[in-house]
Structures are given as C-alpha cells and as structure tokens.
N, C-alpha and C. Protein backbone atom coordinates (compact mmCIF):
# COMPACT_ATOMS: atom_id res chain seq x y z
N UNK A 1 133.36 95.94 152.63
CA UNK A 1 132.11 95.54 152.01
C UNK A 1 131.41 96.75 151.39
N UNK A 2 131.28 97.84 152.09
CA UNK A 2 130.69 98.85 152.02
C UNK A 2 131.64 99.71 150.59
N UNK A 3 132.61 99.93 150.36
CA UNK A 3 133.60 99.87 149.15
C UNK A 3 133.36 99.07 148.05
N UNK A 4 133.32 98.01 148.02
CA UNK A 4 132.54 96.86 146.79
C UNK A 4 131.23 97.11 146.36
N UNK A 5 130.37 97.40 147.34
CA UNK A 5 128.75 97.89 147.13
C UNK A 5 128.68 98.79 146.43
N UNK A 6 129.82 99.78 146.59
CA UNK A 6 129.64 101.49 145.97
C UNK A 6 130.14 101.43 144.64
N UNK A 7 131.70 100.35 144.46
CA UNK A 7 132.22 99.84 143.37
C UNK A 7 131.06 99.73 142.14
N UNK A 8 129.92 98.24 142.86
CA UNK A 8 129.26 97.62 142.10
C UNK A 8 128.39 98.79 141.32
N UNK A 9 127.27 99.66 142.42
CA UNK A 9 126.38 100.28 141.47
C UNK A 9 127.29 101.48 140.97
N UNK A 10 128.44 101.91 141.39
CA UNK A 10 128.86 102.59 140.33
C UNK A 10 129.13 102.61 138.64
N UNK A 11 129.89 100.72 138.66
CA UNK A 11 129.55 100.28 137.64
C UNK A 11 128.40 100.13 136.90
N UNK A 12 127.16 99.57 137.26
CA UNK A 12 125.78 99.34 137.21
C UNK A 12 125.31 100.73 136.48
N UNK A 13 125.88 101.64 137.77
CA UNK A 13 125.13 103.15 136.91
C UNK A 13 125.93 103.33 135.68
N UNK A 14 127.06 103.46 135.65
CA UNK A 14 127.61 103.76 134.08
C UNK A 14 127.38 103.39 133.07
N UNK A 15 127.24 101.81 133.20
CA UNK A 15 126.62 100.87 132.23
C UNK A 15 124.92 101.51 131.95
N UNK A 16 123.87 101.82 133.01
CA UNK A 16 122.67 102.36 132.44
C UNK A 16 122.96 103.43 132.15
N UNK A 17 123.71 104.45 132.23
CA UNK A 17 123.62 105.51 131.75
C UNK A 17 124.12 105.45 130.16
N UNK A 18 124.98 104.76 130.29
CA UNK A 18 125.83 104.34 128.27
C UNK A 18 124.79 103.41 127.95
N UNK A 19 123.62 102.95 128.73
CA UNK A 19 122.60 102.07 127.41
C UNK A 19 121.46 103.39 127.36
N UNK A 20 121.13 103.77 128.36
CA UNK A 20 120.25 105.04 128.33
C UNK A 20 120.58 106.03 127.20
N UNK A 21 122.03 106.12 126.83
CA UNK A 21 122.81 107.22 126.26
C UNK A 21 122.20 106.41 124.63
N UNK A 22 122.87 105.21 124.38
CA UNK A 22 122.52 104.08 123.21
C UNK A 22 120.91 104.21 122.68
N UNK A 23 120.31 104.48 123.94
CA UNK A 23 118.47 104.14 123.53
C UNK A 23 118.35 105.67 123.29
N UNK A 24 118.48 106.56 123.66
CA UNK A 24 118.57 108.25 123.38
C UNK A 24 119.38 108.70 122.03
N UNK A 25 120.28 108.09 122.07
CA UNK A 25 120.61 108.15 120.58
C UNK A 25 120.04 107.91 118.97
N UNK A 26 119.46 106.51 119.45
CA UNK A 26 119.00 105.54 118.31
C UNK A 26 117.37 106.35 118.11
N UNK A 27 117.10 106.67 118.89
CA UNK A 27 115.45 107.45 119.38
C UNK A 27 115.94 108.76 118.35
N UNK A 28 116.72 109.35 118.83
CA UNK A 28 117.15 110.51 117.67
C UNK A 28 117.53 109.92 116.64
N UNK A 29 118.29 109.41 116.16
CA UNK A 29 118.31 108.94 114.56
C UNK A 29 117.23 108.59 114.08
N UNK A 30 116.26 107.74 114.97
CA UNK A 30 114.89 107.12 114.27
C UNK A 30 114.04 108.13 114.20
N UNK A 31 113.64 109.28 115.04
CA UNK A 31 113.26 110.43 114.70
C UNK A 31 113.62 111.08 113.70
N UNK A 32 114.81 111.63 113.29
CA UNK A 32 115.43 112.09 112.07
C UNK A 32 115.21 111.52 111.30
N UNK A 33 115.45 110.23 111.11
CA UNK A 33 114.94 109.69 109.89
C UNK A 33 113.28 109.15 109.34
N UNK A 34 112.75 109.56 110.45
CA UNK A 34 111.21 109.43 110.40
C UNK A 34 110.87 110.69 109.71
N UNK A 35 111.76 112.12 110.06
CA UNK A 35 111.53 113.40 109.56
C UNK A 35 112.19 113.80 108.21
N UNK A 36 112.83 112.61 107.52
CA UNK A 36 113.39 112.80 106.41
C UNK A 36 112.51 111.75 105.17
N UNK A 37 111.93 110.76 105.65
CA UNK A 37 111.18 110.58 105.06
C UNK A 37 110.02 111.23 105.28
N UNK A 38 109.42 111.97 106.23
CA UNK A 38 108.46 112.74 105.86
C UNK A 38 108.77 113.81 104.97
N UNK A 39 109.92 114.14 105.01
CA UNK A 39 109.86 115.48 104.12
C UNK A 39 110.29 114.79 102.68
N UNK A 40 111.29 113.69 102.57
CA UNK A 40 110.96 113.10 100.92
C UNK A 40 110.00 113.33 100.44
N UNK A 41 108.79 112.52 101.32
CA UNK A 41 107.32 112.32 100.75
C UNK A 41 106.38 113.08 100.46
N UNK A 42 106.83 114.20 101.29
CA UNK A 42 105.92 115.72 101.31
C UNK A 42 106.62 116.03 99.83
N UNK A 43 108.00 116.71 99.32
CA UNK A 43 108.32 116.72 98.39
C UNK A 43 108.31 115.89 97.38
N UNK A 44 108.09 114.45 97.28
CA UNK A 44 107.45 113.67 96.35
C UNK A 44 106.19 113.68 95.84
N UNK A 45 105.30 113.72 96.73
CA UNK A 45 103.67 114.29 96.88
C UNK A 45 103.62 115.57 95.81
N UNK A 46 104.20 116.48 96.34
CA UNK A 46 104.15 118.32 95.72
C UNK A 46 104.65 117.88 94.17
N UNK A 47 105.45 117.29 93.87
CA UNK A 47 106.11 117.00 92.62
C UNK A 47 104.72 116.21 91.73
N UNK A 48 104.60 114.88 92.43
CA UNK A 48 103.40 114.29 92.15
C UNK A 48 102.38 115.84 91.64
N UNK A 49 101.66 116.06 92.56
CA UNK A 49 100.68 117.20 92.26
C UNK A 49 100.89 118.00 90.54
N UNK A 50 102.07 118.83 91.21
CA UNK A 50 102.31 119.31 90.40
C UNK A 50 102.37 118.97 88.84
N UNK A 51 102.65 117.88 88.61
CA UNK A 51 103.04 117.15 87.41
C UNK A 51 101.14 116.67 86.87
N UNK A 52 101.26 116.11 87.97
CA UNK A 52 99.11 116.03 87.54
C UNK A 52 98.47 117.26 87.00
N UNK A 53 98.71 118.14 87.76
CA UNK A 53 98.21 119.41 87.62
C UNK A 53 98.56 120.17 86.38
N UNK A 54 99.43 119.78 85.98
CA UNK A 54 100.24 120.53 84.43
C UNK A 54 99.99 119.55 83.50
N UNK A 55 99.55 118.45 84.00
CA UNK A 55 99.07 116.99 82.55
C UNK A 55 97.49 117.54 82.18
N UNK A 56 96.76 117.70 83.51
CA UNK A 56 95.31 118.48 83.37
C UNK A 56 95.29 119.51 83.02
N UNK A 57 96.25 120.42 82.88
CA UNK A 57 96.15 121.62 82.85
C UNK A 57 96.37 121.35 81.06
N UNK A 58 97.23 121.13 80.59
CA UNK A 58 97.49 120.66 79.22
C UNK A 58 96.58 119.86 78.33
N UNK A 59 95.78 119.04 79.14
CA UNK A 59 95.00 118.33 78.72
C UNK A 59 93.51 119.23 78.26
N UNK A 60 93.56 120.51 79.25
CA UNK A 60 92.24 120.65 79.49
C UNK A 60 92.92 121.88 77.74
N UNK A 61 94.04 122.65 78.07
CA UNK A 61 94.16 123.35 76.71
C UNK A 61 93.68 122.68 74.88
N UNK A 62 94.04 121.43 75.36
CA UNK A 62 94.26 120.66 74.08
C UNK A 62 92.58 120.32 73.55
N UNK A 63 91.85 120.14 74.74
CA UNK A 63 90.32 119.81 73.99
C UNK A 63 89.67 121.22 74.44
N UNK A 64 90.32 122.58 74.56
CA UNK A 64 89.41 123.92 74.46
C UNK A 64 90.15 124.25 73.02
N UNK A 65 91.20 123.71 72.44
CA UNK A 65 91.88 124.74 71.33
C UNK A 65 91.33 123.36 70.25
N UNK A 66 90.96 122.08 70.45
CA UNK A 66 90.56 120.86 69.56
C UNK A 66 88.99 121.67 69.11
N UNK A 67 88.41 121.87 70.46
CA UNK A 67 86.92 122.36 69.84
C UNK A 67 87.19 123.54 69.43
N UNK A 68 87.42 125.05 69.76
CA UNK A 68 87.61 125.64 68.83
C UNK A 68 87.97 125.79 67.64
N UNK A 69 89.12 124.91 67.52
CA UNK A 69 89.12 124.74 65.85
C UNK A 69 87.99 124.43 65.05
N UNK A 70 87.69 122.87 65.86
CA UNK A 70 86.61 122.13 65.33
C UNK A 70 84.88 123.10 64.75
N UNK A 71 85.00 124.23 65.97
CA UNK A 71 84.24 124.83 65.78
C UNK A 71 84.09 126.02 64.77
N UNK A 72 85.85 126.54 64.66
CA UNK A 72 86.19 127.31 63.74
C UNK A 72 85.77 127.02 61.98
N UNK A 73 85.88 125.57 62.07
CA UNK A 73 86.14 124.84 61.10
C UNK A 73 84.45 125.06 60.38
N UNK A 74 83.75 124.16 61.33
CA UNK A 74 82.41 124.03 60.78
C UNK A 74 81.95 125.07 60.14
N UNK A 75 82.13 126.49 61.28
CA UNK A 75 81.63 127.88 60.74
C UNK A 75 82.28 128.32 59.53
N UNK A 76 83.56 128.10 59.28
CA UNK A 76 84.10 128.39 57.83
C UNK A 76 83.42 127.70 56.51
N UNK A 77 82.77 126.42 56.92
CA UNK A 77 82.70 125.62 55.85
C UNK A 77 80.62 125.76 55.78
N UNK A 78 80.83 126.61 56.98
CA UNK A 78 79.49 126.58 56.48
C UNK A 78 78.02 125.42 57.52
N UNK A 79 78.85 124.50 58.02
CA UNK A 79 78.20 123.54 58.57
C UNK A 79 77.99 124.02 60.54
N UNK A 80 76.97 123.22 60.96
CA UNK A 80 76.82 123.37 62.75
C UNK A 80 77.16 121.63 62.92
C-alpha cells in the first residue's frame, strides 16, 4: 500500500511540476512579448515624434522664408 501511495504522488508531483514548468514558460513568453511590444511602440512613438517634429520644423521654415520674402518684396517695391 505504502509503495502505491509513493507511486501515486510521485506521479501527481511530476505532472505539477511539467504544468508549473507549462505556466512558467507561457509567463515568460507573455512577458517577452509584452516587452517587444513595448519596445515596437516606444520605437514607433520616437519615429512618430520625430517625423512631427521635422513636418513643424519645415513648416515653421516655410512661413519664416514666405514672410521674409513677402517682406523683402514690399520693401523693394516700395510698399508696408
């Protein structure tokens, strides 16, 4: 009897230890992949930025060199 008992939770334990092993696993992949879309998004974000930042940045050249002309212009011709 005492042989069958030891049998049983021996089995019992192997089996929790290979689902323990299954749930420790899947916990790391879902971590990893929780940390790979964070870092996509961080690098999607920075790209984002960046691209804003160089549309404003371009934008802001285009109406300082629009009025200077504009302003160039008037003073050549004489007009405010």
């Amino acid at each position: 009897m005492k042989v069958g008992v030891d049998r049983w939770f021996l089995k019992t334990q192997k089996c929790e230890n290979r689902r323990l092993s299954v749930i420790f696993n899947y916990n790391l992949i879902s971590s990893f992949s929780i940390f790979i879309d964070l870092a996509v998004g961080f690098v999607y974000d920075f790209i984002s930025i960046k691209v804003l930042l160089k549309k404003t940045f371009n934008a802001y050249v285009l109406i300082v060199f629009s009025t200077n002309a504009r302003n160039h212009f008037f003073e050549k011709n004489g007009k405010n």
